[in-house]
Protein backbone atom coordinates (compact mmCIF):
# COMPACT_ATOMS: atom_id res chain seq x y z
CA UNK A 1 -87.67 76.80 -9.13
CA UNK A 2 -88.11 80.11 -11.48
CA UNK A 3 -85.64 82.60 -10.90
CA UNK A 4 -86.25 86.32 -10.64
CA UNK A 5 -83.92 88.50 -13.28
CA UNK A 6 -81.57 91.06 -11.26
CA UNK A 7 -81.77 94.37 -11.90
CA UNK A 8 -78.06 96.41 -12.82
CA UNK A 9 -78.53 98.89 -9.84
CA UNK A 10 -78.59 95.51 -7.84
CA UNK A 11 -75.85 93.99 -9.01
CA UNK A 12 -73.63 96.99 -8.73
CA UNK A 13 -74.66 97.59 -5.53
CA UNK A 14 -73.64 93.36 -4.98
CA UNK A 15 -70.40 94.72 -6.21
CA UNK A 16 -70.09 97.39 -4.12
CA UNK A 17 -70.44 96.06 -1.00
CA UNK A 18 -68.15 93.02 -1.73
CA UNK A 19 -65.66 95.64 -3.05
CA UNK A 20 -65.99 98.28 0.31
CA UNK A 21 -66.52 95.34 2.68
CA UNK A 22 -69.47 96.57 4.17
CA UNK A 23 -72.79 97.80 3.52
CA UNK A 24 -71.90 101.23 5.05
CA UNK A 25 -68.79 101.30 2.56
CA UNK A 26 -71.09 100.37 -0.18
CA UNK A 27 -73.86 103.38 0.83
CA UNK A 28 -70.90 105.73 1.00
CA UNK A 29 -68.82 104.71 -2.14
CA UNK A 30 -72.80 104.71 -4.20
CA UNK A 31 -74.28 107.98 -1.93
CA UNK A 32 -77.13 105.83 -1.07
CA UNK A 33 -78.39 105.05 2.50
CA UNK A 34 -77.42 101.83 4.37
CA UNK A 35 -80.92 100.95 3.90
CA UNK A 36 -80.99 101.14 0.60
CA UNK A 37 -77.95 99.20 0.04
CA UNK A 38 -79.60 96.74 2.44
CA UNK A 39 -82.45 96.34 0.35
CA UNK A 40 -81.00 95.94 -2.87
CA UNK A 41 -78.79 92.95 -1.40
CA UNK A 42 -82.10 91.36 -0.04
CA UNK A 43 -84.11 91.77 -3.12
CA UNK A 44 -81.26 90.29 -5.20
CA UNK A 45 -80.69 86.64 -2.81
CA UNK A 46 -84.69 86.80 -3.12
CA UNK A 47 -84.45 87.35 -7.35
CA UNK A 48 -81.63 84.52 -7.05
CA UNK A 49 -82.84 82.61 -4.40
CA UNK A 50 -78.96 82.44 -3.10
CA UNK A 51 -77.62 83.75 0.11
CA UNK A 52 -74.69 86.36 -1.01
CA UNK A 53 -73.62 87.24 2.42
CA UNK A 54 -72.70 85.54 5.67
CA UNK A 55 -74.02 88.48 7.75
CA UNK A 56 -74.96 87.00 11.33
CA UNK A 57 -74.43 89.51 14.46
CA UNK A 58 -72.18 92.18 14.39
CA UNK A 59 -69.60 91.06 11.52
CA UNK A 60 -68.53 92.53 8.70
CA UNK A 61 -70.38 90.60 5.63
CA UNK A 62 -68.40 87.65 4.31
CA UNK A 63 -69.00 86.32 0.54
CA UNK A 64 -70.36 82.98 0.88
CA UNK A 65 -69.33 80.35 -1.70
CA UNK A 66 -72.16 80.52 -3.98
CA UNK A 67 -71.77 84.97 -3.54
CA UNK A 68 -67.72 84.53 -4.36
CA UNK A 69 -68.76 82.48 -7.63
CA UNK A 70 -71.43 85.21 -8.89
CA UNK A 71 -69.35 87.96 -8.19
CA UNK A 72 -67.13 87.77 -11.70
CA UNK A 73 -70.41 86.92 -13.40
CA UNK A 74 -71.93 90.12 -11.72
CA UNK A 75 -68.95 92.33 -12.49
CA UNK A 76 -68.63 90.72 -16.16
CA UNK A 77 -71.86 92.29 -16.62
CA UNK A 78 -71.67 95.60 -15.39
CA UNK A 79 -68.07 95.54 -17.36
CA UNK A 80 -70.02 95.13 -20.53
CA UNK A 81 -72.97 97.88 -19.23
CA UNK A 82 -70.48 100.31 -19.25
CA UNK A 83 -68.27 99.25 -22.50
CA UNK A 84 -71.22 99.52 -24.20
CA UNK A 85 -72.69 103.39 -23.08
CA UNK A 86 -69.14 104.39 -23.12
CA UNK A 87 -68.99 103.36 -27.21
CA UNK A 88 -72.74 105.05 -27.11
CA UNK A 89 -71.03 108.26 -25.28
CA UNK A 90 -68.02 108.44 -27.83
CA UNK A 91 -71.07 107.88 -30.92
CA UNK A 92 -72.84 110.43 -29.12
CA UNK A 93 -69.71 113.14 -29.71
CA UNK A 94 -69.12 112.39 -33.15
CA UNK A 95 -66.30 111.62 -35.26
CA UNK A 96 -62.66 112.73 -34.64
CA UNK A 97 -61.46 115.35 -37.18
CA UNK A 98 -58.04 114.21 -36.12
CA UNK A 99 -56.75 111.16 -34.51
CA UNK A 100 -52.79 110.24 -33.74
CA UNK A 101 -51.67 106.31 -33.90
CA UNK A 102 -48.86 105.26 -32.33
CA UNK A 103 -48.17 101.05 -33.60
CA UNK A 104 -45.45 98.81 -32.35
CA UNK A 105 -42.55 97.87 -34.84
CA UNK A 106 -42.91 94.69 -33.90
CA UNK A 107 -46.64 94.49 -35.55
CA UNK A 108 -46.28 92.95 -39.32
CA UNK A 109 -45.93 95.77 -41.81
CA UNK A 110 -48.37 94.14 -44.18
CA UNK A 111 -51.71 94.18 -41.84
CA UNK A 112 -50.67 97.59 -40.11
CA UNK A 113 -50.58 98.80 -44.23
CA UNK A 114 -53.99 96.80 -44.62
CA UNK A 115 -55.74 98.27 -41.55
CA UNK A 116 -54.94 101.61 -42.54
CA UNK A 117 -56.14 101.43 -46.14
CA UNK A 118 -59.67 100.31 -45.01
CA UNK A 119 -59.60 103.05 -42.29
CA UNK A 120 -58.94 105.86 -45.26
CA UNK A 121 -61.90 104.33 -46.60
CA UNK A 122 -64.08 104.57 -43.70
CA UNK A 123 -62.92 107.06 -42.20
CA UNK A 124 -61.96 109.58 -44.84
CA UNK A 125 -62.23 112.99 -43.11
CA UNK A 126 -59.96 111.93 -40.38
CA UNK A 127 -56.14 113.38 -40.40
CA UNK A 128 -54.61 110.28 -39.41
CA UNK A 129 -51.19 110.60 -38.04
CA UNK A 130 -48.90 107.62 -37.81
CA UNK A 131 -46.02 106.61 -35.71
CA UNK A 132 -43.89 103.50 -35.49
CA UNK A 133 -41.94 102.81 -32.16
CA UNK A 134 -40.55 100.40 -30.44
CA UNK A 135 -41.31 98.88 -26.54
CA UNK A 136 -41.69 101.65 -23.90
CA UNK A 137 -41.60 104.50 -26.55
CA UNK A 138 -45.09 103.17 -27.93
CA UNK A 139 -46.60 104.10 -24.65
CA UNK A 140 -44.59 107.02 -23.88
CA UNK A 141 -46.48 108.98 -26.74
CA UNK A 142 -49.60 107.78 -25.33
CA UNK A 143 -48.73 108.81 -21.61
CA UNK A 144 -47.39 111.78 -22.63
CA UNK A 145 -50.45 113.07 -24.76
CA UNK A 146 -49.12 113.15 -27.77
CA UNK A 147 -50.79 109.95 -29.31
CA UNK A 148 -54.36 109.17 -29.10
CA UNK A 149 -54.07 105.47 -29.27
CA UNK A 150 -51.28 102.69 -29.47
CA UNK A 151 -50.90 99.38 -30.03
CA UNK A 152 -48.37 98.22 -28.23
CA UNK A 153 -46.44 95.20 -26.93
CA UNK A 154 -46.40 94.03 -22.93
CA UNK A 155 -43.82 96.05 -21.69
CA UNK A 156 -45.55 98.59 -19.77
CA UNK A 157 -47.35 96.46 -17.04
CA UNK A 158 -50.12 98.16 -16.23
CA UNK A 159 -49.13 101.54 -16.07
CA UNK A 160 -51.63 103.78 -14.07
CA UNK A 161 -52.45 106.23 -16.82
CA UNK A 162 -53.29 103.72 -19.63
CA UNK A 163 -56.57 101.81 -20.40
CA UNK A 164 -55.14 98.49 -21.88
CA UNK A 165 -57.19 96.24 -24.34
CA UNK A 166 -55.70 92.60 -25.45
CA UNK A 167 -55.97 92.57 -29.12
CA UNK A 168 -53.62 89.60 -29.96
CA UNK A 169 -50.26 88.53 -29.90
CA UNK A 170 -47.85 87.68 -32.77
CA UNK A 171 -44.05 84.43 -32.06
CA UNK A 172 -41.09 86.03 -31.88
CA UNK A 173 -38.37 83.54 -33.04
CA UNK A 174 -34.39 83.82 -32.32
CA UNK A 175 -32.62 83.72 -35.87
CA UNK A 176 -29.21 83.95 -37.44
CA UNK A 177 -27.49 83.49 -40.76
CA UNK A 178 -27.36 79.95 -42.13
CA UNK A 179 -23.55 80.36 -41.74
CA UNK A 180 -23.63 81.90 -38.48
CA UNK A 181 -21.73 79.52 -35.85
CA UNK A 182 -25.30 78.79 -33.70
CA UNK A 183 -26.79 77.81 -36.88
CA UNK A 184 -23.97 75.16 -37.82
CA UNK A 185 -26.07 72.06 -38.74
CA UNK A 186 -24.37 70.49 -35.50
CA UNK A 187 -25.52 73.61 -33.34
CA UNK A 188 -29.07 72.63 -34.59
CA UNK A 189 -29.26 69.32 -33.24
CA UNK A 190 -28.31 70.57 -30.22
CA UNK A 191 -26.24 74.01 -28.39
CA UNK A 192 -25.44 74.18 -25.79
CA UNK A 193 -27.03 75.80 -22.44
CA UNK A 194 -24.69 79.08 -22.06
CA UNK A 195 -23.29 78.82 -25.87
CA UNK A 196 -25.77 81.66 -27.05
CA UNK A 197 -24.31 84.31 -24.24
CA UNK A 198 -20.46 83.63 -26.30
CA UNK A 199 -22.07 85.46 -29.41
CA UNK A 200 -23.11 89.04 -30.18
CA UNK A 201 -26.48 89.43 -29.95
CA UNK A 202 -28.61 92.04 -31.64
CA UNK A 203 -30.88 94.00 -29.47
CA UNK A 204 -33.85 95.84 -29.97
CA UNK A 205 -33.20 98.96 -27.98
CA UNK A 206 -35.94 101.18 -26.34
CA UNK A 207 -35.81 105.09 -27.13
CA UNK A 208 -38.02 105.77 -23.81
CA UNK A 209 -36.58 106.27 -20.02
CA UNK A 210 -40.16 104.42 -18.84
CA UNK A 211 -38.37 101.24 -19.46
CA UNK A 212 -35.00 102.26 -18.96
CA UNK A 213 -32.17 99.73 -17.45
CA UNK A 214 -34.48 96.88 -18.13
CA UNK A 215 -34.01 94.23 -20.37
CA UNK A 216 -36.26 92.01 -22.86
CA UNK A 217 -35.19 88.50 -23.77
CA UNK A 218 -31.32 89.57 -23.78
CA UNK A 219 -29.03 86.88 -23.08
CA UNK A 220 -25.63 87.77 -23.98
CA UNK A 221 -23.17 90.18 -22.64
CA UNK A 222 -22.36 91.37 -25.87
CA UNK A 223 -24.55 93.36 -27.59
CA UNK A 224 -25.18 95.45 -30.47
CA UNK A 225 -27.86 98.29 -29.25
CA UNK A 226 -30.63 98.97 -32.83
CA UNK A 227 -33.51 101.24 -32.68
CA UNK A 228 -34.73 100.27 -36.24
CA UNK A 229 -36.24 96.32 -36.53
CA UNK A 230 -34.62 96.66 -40.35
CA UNK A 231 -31.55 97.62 -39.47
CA UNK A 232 -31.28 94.60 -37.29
CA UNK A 233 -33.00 92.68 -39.98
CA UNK A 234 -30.30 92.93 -42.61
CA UNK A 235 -27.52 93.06 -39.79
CA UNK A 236 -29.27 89.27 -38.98
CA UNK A 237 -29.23 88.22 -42.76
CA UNK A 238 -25.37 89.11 -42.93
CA UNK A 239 -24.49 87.11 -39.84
CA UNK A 240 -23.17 89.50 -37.46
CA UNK A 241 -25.18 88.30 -34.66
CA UNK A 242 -28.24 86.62 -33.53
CA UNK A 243 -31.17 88.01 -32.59
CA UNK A 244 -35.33 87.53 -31.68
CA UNK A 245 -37.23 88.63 -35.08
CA UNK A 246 -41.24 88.64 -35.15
CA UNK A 247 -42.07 85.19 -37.19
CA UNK A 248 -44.01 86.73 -39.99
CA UNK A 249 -41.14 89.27 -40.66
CA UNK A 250 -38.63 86.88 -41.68
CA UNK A 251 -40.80 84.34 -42.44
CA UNK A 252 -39.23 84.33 -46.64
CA UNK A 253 -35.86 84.55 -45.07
CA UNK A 254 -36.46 81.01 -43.23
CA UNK A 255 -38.27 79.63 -45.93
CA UNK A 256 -35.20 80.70 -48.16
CA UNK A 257 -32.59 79.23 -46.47
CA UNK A 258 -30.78 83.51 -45.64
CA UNK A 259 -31.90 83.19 -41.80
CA UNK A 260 -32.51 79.90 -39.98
CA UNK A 261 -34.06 79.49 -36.51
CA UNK A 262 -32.03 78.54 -33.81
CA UNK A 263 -32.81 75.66 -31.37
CA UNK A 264 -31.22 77.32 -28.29
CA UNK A 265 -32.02 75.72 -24.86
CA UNK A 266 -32.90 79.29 -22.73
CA UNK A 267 -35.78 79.16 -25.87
CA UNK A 268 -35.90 83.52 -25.67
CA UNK A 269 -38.93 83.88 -28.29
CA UNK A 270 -42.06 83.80 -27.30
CA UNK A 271 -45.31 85.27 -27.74
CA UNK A 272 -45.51 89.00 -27.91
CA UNK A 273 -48.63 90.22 -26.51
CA UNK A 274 -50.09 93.45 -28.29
CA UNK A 275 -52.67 95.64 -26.24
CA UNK A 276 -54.57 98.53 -27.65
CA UNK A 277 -53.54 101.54 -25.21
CA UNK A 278 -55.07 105.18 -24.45
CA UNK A 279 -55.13 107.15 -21.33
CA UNK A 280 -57.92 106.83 -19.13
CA UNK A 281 -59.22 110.17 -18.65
CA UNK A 282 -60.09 109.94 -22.39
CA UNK A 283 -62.59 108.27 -24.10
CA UNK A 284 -62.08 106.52 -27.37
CA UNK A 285 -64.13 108.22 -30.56
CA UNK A 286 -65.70 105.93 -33.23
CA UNK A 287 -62.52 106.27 -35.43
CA UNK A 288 -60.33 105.13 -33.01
CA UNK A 289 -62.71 102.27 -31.70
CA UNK A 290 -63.04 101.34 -35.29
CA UNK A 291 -58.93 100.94 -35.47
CA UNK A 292 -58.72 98.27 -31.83
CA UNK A 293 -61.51 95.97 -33.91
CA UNK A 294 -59.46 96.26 -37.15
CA UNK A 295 -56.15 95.46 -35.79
CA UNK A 296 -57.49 92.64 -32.91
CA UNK A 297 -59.10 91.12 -35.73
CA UNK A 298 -56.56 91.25 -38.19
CA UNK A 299 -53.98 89.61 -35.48
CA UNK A 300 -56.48 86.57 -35.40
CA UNK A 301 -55.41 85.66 -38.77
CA UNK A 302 -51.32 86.12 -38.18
CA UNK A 303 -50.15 82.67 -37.76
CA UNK A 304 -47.84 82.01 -34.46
């Protein structure tokens, strides 16, 4: 059987009526008629040769199994449509002359210095400004409009005013001093559940109210509040507490013997999702496009 290629106006108007529920939904949501939106469903089961809708008498239309497994392939596609006329759009409007960057601490030093030495060069008219913050306060600048883009870590879920883009993730690893008493050569074969919550633990603390009262991989009562990740770096190295570290930051330190992991049984690293962040009644300019690509790509490389 040869199949007939859809058309985009059909498959968003697919899309429409399985979003709206109805084909006089769809019409309203698209300001078409209902006979238009009619047609476009009929010419698209005759282009697939599929029945999309369960539509007999009077009821609402119902996805049928073979329209509920085209409808991510149909949206996937209009997804991509619209990523790409939205890059055109922000082509279209030229360069920025300025652009604000706000990165999270917890991103390694060494490709945030990389990325931004290849941007100077291809970008060189561009006043970059740069800002490093930590958890909610990377997304507060963005919310707030005073950062064009962020990359940031998974702490704002979703916020309404943000666009999010996954651009990679980077281990976070609990650590202490070689001589601290979790990382006593018996501790490392095995401490015990609770043991970790009897120790002071160094805490990455969050400079914005968005996230404020919540907590992030904190297990013991006592606690030493840091905003700076190298403050709490050397505080780690001279064993006054314990504390989750990004992997490639102390990376030496464990190969040197000054910091060792700890084998703790709550296991409070893990992987520390970054997203690419802007508000979504803006549209990203080439510059700042260019800087998601760099930094997604350069996370692909950082080892967990």
């Amino acid at each position: 059987m040869k199949l007939g290629e859809p058309t985009l106006d059909q498959l968003r108007i697919f899309i429409a009526v399985a979003e709206h529920g109805s084909f006089g939904g769809a019409a309203r949501a698209m300001g078409r008629a209902v006979s238009a939106v009619s047609y476009g469903i009929a010419q698209l089961e005759a282009q697939l040769a599929l029945s999309l809708f369960d539509r007999e008498g009077s009821r609402r239309p119902v996805l049928t199994a073979a329209g509920a497994g085209l409808l991510a392939e149909a949206r996937g596609i209009a997804d991509g449509v619209d990523a790409l006329v939205a890059k055109a759009r922000s082509l279209h409007a030229g360069q920025e002359p300025a652009l604000t960057l706000v990165v999270d601490v917890m991103m390694p030093g060494e490709l945030t210095a990389r990325v931004l030495g290849e941007f100077r060069q291809m970008f060189p008219t561009c006043a970059l400004t740069l800002r490093i913050e930590g958890l909610g306060a990377v997304a507060a600048w963005v919310i707030d409009g005073g950062a064009d883009l962020a990359i940031g870590g998974p702490v704002i879920a979703d916020h309404p005013a943000l666009e999010r883009h996954a651009v990679g993730e980077i281990a976070l690893v609990p650590v202490a001093a070689p001589h601290h008493p979790l990382a006593h050569p018996l501790a490392r074969t095995g401490v015990a559940p609770g043991e970790s919550r009897r120790h002071l633990q160094l805490v990455l603390t969050d400079r914005s109210p968005l996230t404020e009262g919540r907590e992030f991989s904190v297990l013991s009562p006592l606690t030493w509040r840091l905003g700076d990740l190298g403050a709490k770096h050397s505080l780690l190295k001279e064993g006054l507490g314990w504390g989750n570290m990004p992997r490639s930051m102390v990376a030496g330190d464990l190969a040197a013997g000054t910091l060792v992991e700890l084998d703790l049984p709550e296991q409070p690293g893990a992987q520390y999702r970054l997203s690419a962040l802007w508000r979504r009644d803006t549209r990203l300019g080439p510059a700042a496009s260019w800087l998601v690509d760099a930094f997604r790509e350069g996370l692909q490389g950082v080892g967990g």
